[in-house]
N, C-alpha and C. Protein backbone atom coordinates (compact mmCIF):
# COMPACT_ATOMS: atom_id res chain seq x y z
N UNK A 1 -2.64 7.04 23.78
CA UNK A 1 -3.73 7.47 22.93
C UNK A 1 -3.89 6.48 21.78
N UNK A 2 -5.11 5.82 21.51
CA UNK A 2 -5.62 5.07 20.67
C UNK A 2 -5.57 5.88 19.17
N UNK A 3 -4.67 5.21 17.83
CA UNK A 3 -4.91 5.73 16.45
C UNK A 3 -6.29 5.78 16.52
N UNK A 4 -6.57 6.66 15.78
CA UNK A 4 -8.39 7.42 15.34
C UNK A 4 -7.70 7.29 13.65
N UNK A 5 -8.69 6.50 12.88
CA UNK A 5 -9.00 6.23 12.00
C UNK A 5 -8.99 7.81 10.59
N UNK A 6 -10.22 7.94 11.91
CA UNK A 6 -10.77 9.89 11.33
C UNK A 6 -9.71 10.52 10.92
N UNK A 7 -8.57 10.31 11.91
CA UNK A 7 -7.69 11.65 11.35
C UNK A 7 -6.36 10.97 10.95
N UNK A 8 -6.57 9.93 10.05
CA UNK A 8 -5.40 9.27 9.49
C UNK A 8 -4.70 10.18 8.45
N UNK A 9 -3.60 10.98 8.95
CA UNK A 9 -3.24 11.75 7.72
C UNK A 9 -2.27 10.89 6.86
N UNK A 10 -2.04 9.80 6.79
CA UNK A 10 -1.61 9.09 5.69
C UNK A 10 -1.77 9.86 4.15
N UNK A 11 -0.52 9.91 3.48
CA UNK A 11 -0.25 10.18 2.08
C UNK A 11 -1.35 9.05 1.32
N UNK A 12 -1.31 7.98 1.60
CA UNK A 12 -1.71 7.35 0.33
C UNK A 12 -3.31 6.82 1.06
N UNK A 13 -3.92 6.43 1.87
CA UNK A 13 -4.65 5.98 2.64
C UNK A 13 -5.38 6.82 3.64
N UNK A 14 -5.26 7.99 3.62
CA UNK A 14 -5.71 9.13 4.49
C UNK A 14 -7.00 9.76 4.18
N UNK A 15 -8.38 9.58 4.69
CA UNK A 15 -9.11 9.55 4.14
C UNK A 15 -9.23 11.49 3.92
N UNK A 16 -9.00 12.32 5.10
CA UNK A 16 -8.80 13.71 5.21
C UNK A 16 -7.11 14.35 4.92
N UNK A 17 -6.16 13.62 4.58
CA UNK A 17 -4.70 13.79 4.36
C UNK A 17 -5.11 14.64 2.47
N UNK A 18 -4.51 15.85 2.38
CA UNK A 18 -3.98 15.79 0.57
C UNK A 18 -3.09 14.72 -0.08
N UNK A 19 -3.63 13.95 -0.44
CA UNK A 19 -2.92 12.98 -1.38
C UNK A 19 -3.56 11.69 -2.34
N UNK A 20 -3.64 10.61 -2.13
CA UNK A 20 -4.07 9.41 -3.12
C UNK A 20 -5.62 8.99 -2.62
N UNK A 21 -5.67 9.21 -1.24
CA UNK A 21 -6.85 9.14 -0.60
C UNK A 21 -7.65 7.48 -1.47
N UNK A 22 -6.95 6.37 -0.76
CA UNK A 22 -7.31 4.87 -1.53
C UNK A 22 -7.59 4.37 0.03
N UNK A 23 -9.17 3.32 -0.44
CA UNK A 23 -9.70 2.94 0.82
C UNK A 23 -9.55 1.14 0.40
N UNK A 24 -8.78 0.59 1.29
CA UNK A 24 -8.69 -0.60 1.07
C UNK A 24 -9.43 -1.22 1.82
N UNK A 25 -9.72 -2.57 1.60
CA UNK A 25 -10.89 -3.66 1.69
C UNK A 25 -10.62 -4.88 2.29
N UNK A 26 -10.79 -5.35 3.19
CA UNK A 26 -10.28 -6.85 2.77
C UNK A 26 -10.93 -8.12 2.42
N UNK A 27 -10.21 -8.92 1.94
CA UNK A 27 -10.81 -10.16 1.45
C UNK A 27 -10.34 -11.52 1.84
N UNK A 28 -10.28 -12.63 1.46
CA UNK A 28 -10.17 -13.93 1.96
C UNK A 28 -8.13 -13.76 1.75
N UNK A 29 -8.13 -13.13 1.16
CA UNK A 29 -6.62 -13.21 0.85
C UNK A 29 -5.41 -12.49 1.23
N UNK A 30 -6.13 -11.00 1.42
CA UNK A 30 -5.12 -9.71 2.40
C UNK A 30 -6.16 -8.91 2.15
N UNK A 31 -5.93 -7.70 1.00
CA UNK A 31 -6.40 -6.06 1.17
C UNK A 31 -6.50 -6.00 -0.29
N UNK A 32 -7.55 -5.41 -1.07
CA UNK A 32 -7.22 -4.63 -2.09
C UNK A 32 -7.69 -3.42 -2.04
N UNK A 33 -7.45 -2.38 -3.08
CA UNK A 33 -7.94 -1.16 -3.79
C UNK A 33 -7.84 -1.31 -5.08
N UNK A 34 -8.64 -0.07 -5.68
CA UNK A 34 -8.92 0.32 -6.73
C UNK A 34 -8.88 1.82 -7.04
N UNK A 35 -7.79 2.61 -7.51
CA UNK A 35 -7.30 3.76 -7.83
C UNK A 35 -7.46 4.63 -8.99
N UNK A 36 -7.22 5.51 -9.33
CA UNK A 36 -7.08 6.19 -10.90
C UNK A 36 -6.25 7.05 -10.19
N UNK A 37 -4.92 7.36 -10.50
CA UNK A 37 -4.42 8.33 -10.25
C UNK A 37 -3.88 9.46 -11.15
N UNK A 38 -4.18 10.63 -10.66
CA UNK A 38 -4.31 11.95 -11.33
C UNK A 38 -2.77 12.80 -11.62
N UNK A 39 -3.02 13.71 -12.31
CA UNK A 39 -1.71 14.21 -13.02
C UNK A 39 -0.95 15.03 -11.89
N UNK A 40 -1.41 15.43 -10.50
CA UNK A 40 -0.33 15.97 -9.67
C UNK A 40 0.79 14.77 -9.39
N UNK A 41 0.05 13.36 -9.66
CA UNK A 41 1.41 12.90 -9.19
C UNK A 41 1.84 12.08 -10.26
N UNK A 42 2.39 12.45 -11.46
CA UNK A 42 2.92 11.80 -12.43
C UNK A 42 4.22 12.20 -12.25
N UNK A 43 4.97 11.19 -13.35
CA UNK A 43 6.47 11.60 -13.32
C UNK A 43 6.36 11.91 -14.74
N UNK A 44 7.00 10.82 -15.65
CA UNK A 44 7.55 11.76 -17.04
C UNK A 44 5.56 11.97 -17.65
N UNK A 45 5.59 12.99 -18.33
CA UNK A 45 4.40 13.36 -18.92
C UNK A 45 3.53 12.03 -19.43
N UNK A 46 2.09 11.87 -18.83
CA UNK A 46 1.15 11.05 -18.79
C UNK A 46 1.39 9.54 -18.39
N UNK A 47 2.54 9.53 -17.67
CA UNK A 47 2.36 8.46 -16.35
C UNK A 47 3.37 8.55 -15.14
N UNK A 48 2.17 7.81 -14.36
CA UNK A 48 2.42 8.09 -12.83
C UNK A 48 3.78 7.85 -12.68
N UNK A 49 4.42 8.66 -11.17
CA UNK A 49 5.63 8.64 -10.70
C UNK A 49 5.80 7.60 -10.10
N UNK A 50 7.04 6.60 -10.29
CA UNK A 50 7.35 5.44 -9.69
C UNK A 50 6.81 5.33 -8.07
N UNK A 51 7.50 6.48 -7.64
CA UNK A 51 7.59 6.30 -6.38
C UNK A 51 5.89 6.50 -5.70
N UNK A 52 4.89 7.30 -6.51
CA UNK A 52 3.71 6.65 -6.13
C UNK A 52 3.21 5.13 -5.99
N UNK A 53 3.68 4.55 -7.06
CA UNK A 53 3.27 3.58 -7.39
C UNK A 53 3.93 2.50 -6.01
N UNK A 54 5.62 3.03 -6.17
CA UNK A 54 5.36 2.38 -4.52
C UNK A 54 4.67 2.61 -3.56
N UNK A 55 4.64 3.17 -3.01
CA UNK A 55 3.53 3.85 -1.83
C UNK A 55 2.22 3.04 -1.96
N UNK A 56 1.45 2.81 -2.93
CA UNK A 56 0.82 2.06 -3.19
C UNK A 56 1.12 0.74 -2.68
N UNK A 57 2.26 0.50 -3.25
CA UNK A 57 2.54 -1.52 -2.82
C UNK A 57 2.73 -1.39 -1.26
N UNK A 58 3.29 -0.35 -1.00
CA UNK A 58 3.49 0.18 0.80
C UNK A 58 2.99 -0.27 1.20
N UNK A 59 1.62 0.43 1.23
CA UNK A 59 0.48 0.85 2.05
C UNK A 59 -0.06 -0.31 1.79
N UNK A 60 -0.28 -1.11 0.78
CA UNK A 60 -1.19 -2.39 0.73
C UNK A 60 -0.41 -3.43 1.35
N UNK A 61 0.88 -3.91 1.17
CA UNK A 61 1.14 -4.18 2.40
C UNK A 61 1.41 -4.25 3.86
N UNK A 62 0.98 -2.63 3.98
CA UNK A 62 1.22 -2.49 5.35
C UNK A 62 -0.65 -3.10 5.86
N UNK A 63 -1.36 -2.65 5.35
CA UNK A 63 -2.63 -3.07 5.70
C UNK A 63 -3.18 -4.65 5.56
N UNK A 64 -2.54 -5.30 4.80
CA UNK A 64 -2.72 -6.37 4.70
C UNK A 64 -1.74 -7.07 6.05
N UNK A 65 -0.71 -6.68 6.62
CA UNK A 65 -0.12 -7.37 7.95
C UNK A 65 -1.36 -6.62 9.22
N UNK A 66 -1.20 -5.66 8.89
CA UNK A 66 -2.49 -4.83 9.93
C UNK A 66 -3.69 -5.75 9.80
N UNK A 67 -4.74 -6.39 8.83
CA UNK A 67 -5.58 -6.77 9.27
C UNK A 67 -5.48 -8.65 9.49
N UNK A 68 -4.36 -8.71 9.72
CA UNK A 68 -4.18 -10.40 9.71
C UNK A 68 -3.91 -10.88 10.84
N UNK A 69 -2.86 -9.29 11.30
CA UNK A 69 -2.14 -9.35 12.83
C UNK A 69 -3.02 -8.78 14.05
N UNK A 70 -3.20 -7.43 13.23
CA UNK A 70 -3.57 -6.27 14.40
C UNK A 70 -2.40 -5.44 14.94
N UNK A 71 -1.47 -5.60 14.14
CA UNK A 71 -0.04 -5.16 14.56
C UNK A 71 0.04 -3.75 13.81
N UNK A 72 0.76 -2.50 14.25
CA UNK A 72 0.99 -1.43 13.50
C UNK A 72 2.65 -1.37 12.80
N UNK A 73 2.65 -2.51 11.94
CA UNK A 73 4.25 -2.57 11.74
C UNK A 73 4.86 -1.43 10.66
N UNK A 74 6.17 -1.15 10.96
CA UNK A 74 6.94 -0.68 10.54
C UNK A 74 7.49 -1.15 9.19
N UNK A 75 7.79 -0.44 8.27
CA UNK A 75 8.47 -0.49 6.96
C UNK A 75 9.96 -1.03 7.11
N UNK A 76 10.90 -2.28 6.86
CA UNK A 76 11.86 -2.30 7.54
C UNK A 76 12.85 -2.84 5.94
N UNK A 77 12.18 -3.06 4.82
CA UNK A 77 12.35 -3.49 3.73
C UNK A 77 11.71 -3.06 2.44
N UNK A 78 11.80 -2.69 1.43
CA UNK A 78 11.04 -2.39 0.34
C UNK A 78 11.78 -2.60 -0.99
N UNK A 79 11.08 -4.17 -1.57
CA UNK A 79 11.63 -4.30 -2.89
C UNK A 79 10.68 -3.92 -4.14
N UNK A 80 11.00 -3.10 -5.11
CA UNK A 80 9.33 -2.86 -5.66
C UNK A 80 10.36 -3.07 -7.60
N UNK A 81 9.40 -4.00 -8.10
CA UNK A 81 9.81 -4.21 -9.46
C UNK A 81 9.07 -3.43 -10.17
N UNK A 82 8.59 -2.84 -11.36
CA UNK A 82 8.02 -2.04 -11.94
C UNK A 82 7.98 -2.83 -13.67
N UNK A 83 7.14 -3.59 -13.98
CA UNK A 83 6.55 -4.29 -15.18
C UNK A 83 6.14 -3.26 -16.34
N UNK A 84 5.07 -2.73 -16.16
CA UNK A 84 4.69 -2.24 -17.24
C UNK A 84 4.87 -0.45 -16.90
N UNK A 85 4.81 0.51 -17.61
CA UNK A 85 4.52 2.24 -17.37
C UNK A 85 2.80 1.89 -17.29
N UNK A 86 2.49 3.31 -15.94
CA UNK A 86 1.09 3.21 -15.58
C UNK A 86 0.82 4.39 -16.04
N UNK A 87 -0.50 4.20 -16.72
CA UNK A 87 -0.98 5.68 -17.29
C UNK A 87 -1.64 6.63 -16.04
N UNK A 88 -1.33 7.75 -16.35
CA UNK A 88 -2.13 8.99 -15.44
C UNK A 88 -3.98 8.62 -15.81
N UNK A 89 -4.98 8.63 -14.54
CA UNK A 89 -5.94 8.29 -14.92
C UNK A 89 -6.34 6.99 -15.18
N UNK A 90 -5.24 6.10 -15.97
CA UNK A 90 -5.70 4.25 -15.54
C UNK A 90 -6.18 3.56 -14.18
N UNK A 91 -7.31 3.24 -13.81
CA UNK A 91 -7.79 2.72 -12.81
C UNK A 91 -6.91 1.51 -12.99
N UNK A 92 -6.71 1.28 -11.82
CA UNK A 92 -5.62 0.14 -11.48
C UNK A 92 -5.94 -0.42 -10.09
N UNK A 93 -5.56 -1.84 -10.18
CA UNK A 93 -6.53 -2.39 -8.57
C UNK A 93 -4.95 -2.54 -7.68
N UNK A 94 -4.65 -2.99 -6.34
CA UNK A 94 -4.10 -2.90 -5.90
C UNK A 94 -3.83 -3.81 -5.53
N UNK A 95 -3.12 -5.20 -4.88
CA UNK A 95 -3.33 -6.03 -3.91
C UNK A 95 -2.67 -6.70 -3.30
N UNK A 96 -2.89 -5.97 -1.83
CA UNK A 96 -1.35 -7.24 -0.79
C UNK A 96 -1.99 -8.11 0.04
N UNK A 97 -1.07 -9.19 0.49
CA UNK A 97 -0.99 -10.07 0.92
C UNK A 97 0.15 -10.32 2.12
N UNK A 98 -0.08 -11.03 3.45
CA UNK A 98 1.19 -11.10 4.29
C UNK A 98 1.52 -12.58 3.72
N UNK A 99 2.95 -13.34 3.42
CA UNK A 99 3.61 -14.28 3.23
C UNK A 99 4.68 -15.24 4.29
N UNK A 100 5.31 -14.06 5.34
CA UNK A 100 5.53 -15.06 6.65
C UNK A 100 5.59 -13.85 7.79
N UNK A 101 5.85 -15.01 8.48
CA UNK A 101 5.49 -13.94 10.28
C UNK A 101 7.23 -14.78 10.44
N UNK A 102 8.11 -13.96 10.95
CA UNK A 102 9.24 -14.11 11.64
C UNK A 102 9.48 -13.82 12.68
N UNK A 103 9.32 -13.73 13.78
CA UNK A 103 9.56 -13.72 15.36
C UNK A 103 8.60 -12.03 15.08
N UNK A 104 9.63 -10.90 15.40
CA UNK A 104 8.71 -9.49 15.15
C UNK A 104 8.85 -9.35 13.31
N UNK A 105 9.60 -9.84 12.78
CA UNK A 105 9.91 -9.56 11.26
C UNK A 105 8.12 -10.39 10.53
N UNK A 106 7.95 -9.34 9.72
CA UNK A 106 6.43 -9.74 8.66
C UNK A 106 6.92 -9.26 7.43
N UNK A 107 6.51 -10.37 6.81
CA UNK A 107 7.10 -10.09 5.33
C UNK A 107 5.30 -10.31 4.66
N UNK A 108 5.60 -9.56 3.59
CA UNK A 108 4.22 -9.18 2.70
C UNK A 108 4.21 -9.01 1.10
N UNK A 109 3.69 -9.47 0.27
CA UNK A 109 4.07 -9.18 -1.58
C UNK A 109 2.94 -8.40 -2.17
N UNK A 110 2.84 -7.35 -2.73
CA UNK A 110 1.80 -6.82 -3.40
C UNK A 110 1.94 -6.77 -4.55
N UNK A 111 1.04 -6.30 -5.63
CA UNK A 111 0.79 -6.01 -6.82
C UNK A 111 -0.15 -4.73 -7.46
N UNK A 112 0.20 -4.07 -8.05
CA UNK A 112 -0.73 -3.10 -9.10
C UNK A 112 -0.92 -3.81 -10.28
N UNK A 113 -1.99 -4.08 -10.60
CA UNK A 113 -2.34 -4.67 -11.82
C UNK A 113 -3.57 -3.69 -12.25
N UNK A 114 -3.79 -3.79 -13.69
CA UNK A 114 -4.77 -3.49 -14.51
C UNK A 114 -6.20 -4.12 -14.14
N UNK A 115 -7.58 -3.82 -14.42
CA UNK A 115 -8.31 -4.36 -13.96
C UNK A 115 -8.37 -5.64 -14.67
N UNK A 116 -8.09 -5.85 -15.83
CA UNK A 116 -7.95 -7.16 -16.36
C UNK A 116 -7.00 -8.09 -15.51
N UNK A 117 -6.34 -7.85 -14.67
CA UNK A 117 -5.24 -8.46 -13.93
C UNK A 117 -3.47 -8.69 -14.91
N UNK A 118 -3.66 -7.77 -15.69
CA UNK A 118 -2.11 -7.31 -15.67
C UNK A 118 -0.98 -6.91 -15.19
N UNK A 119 -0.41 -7.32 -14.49
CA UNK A 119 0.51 -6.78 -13.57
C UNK A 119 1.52 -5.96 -14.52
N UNK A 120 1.27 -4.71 -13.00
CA UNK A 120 2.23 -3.37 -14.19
C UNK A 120 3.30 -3.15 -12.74
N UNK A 121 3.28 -3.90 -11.61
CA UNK A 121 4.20 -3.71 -10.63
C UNK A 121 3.98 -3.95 -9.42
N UNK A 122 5.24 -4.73 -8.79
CA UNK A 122 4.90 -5.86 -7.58
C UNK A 122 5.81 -5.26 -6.23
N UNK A 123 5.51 -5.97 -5.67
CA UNK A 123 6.84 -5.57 -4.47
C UNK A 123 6.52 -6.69 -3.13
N UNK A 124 7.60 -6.96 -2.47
CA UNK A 124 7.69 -7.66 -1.60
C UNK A 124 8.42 -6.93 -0.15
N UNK A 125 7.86 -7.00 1.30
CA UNK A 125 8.10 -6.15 1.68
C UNK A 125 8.63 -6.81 3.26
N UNK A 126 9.67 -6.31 3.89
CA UNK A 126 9.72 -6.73 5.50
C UNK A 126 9.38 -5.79 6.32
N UNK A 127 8.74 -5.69 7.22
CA UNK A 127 8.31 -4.95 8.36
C UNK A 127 8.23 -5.43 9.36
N UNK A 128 8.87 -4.65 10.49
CA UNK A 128 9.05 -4.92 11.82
C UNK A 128 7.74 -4.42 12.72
N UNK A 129 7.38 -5.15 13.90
CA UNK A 129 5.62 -4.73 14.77
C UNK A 129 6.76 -3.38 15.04
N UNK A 130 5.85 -2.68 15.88
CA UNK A 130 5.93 -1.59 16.35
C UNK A 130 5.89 -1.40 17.77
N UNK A 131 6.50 -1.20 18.23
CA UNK A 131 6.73 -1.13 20.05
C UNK A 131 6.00 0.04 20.19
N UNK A 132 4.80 -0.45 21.35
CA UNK A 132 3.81 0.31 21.50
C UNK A 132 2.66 0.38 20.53
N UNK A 133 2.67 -0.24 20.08
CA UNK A 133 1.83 -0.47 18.74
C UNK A 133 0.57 -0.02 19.47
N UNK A 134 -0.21 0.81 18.09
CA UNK A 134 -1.87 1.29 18.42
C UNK A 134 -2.11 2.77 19.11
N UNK A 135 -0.57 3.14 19.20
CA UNK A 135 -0.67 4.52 19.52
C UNK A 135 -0.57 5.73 18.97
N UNK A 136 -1.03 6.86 19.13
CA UNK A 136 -0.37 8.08 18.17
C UNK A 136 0.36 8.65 18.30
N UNK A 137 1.39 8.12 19.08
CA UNK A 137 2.31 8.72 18.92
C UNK A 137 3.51 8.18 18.50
């Protein structure tokens, strides 16, 4: 069975999933978005929870190997630095990039930055293709 788009219940990328619901783009370079995220998912009072903020660098790198490859790879690494505290409600852009192809190993670096291009937190990521890749199950 072919992934259907429609019913991507993805946490962060899911267009019908409860959660961050962020539609990424691509460009000459990988993927971006552009977010504001809301107070269900903060951590200490009036800014977001780290671990959103990964999910974010996740997902933008997972889509950025997805539209370079066509591959449905796997999460097999996740380094995520955290620069600045992100406010609840700060629109913040998103943006990954793939950096090398290793036999099945894809490595990828993203960023959350401010719309001014402040970086408030990066991450660099390895992921393995997916055997069977393109399926739902």
């Amino acid at each position: 069975m072919e992934f259907n788009w429609e019913d991507n219940v993805c946490f962060v990328c899911g267009a019908k999933a409860p959660g961050l619901q962020v539609t990424f783009h691509a460009d000459d370079r990988g993927v971006w978005a552009e977010t504001a995220i809301q107070p269900p998912y903060q951590g200490f009072s009036g800014y977001v929870h780290g671990g959103i903020l990964a999910g974010l660098l996740d997902d933008a790198m997972w889509h950025a190997i997805h539209q370079a490859h066509h591959v449905w790879p796997l999460t097999a690494e996740l380094t995520v630095r955290y620069h600045r505290p992100v406010g609840i409600g700060q629109t913040v852009r998103i943006h990954g990039w793939l950096t090398a192809v290793k036999r099945r190993i894809l490595e990828a670096e993203a960023i959350v930055s401010t719309l001014d291009g402040e970086r408030l937190a990066s991450a660099h990521g390895r992921f393995m293709e997916r055997r069977g890749a393109g399926t739902g199950d």
